[in-house]
N, C-alpha and C. Protein backbone atom coordinates (compact mmCIF):
# COMPACT_ATOMS: atom_id res chain seq x y z
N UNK A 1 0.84 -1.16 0.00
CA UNK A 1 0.00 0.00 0.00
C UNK A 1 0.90 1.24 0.00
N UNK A 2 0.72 2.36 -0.91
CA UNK A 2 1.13 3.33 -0.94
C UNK A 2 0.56 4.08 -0.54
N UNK A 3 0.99 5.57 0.57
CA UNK A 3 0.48 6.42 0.79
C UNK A 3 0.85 8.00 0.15
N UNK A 4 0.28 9.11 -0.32
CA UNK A 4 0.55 10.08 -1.33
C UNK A 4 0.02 10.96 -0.60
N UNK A 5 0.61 12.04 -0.28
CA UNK A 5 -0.30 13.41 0.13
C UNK A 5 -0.43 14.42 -0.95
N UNK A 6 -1.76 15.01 -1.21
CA UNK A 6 -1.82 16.06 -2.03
C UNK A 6 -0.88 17.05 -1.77
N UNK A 7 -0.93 18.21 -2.13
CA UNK A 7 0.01 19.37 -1.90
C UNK A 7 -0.19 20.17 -0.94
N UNK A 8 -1.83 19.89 -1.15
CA UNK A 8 -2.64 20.91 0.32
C UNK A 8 -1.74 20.29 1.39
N UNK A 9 -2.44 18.77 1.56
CA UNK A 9 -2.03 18.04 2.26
C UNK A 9 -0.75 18.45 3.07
N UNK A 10 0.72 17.86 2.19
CA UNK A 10 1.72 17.76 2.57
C UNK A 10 1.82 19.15 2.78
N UNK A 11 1.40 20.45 2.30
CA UNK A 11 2.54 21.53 2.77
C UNK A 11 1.82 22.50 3.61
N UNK A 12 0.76 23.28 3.08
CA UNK A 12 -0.37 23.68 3.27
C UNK A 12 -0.74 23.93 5.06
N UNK A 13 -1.50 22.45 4.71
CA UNK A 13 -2.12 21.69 6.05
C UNK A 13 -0.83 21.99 7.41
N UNK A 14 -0.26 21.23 7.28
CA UNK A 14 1.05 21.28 8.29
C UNK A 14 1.54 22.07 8.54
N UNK A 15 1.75 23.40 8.10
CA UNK A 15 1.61 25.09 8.09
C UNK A 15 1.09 25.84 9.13
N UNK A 16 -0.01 25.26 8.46
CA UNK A 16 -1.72 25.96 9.56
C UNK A 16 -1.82 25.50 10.37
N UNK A 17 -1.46 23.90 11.08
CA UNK A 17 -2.09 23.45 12.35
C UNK A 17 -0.73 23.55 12.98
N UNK A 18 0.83 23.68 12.44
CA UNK A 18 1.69 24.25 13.31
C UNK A 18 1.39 26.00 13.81
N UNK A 19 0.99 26.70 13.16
CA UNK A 19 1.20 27.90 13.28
C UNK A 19 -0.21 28.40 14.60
N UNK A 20 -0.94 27.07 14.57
CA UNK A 20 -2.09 27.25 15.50
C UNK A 20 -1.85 26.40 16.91
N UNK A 21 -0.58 26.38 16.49
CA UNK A 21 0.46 25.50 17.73
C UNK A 21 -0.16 23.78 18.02
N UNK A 22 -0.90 23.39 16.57
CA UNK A 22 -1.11 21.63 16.31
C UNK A 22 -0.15 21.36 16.09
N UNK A 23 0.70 20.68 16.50
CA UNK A 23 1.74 20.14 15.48
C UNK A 23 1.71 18.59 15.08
N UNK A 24 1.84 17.88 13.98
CA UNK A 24 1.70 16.94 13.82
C UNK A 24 2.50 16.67 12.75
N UNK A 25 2.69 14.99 12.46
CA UNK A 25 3.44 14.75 11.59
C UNK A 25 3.15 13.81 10.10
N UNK A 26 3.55 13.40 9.37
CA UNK A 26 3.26 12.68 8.42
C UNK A 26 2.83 10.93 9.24
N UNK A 27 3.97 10.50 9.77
CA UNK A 27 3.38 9.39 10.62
C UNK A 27 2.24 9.07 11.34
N UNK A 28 1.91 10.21 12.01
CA UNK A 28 0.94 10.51 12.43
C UNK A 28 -0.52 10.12 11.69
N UNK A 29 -0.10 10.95 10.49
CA UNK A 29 -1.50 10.49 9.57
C UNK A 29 -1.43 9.76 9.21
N UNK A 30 -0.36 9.30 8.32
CA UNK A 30 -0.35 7.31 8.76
C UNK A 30 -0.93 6.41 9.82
N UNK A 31 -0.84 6.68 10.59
CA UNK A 31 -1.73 5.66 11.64
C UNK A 31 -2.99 5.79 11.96
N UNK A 32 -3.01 7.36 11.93
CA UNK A 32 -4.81 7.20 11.99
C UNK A 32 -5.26 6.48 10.50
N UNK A 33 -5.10 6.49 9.37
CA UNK A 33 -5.40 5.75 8.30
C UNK A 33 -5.10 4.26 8.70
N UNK A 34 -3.71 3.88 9.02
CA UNK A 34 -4.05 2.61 9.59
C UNK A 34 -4.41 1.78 10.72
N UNK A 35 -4.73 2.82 11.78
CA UNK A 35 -5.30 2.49 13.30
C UNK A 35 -6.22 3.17 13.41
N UNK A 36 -7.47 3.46 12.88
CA UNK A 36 -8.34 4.33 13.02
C UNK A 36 -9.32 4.04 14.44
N UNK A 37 -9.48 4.87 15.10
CA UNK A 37 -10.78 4.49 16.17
C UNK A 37 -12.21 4.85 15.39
N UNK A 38 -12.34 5.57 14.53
CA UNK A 38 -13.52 5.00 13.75
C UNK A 38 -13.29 5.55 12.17
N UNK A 39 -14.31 5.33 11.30
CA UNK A 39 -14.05 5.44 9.92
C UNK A 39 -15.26 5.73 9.29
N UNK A 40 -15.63 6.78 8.71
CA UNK A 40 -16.85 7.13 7.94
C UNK A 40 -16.47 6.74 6.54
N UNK A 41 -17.46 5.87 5.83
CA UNK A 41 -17.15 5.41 4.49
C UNK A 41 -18.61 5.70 3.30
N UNK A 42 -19.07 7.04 4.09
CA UNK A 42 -20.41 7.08 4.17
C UNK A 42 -21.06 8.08 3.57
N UNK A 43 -20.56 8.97 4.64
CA UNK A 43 -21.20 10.89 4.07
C UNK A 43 -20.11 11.47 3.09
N UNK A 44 -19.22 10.98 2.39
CA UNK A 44 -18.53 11.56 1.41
C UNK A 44 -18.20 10.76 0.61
N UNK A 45 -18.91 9.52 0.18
CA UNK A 45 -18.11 8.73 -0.58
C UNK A 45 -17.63 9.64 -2.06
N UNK A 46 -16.63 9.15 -2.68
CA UNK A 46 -16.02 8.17 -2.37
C UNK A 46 -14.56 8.01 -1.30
N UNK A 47 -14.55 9.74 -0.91
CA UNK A 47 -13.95 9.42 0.46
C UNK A 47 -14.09 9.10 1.50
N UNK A 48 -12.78 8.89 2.31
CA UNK A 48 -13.13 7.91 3.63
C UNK A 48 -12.52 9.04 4.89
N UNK A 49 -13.06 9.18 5.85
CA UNK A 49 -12.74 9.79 6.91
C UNK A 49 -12.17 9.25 8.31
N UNK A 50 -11.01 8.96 8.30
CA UNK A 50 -10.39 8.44 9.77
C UNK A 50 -10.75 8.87 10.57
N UNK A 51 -10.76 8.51 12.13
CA UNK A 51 -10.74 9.67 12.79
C UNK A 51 -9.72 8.47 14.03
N UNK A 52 -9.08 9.62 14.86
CA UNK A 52 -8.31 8.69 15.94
C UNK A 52 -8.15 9.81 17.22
N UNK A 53 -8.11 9.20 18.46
CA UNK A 53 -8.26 10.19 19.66
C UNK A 53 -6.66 10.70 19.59
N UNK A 54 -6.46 12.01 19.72
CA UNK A 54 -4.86 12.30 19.90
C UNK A 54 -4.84 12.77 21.48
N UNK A 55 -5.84 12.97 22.03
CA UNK A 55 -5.77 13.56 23.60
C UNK A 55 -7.28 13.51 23.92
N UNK A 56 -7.42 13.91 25.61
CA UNK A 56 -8.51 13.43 26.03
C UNK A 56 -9.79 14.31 25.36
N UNK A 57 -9.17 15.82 25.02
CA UNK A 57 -10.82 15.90 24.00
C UNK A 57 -10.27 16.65 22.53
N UNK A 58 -9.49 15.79 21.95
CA UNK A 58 -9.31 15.42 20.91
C UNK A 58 -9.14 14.83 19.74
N UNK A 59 -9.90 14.71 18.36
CA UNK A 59 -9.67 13.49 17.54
C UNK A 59 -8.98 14.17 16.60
N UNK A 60 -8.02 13.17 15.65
CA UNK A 60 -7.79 13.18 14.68
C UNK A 60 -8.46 13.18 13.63
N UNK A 61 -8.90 13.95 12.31
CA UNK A 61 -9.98 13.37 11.11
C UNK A 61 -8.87 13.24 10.24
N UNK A 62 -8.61 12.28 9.34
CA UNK A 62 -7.76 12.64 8.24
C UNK A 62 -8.83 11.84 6.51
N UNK A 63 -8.96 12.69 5.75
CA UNK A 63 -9.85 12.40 4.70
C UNK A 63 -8.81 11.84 3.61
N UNK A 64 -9.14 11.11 2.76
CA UNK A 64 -8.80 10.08 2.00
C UNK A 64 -9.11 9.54 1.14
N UNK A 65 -8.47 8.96 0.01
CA UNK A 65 -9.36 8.74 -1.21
C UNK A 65 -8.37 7.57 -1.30
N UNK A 66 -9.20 6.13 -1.53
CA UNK A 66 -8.23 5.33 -1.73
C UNK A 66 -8.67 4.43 -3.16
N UNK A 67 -7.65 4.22 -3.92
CA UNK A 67 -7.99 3.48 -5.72
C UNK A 67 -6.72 2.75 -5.71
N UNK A 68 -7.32 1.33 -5.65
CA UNK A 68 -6.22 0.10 -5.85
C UNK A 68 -5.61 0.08 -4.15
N UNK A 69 -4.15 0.40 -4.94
CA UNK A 69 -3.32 0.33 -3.78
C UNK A 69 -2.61 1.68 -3.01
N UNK A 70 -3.15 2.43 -3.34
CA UNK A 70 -2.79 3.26 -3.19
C UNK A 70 -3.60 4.51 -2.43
N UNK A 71 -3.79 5.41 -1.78
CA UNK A 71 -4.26 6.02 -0.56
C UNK A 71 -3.72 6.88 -0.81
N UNK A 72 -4.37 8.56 -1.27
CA UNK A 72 -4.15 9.87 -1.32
C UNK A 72 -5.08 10.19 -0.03
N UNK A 73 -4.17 10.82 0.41
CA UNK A 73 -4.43 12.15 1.36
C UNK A 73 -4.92 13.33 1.10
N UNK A 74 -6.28 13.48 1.72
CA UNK A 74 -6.36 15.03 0.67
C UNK A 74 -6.62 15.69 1.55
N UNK A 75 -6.79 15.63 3.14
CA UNK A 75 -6.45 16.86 4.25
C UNK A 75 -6.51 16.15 5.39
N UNK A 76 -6.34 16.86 6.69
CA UNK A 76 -6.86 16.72 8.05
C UNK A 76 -6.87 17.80 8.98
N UNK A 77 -7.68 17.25 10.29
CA UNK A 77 -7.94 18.37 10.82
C UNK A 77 -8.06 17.51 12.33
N UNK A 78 -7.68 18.69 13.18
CA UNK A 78 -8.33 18.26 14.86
C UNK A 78 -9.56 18.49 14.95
N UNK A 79 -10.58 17.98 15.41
CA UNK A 79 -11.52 18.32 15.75
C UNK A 79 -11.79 17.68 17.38
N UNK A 80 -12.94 18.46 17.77
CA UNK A 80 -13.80 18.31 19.29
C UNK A 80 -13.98 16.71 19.43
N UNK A 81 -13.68 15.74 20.39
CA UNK A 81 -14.40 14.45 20.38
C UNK A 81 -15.60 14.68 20.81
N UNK A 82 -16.43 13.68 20.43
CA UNK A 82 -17.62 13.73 20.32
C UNK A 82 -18.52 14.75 19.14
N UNK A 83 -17.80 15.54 18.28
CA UNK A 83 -18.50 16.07 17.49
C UNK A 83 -19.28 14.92 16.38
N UNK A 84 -18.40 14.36 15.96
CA UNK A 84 -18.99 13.29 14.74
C UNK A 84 -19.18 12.42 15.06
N UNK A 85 -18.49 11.87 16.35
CA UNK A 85 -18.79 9.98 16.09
C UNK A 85 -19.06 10.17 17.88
């Protein structure tokens, strides 16, 4: 399985949630894609929405488009736990 970040993604994104003092890393979104605590495959098909707890009232979302073998990244965000799931 390959993983690809858009441009937003890779440069963009990681910008904004450092400069809002998130900091996070590429690994990071790696695991919520492959350790997800839950997964919407639902309200956006044909993307998929990770989501993973990073702290006690925080989740990870990271959105995703996956064809074959391969898994583009096309953003993420912290959000509130308990907002979506």
């Amino acid at each position: 399985m390959k993983i690809v970040f858009t441009t937003h993604a890779a440069v963009d994104k990681f910008k904004m949630l450092k400069k809002h003092k998130f900091d996070v890393d590429k690994n990071t979104i790696e695991n919520v894609i492959k350790n997800p605590d839950h997964e919407d495959k639902e309200s956006d098909k044909p993307k998929i929405i990770a989501s993973k707890q990073i702290d006690p009232k925080h989740v990870l979302r990271v959105v995703y488009k996956q064809e074959g073998d391969i898994i583009t990244i096309i953003t993420f965000y912290p959000a509130e736990k308990g907002r979506y799931y």
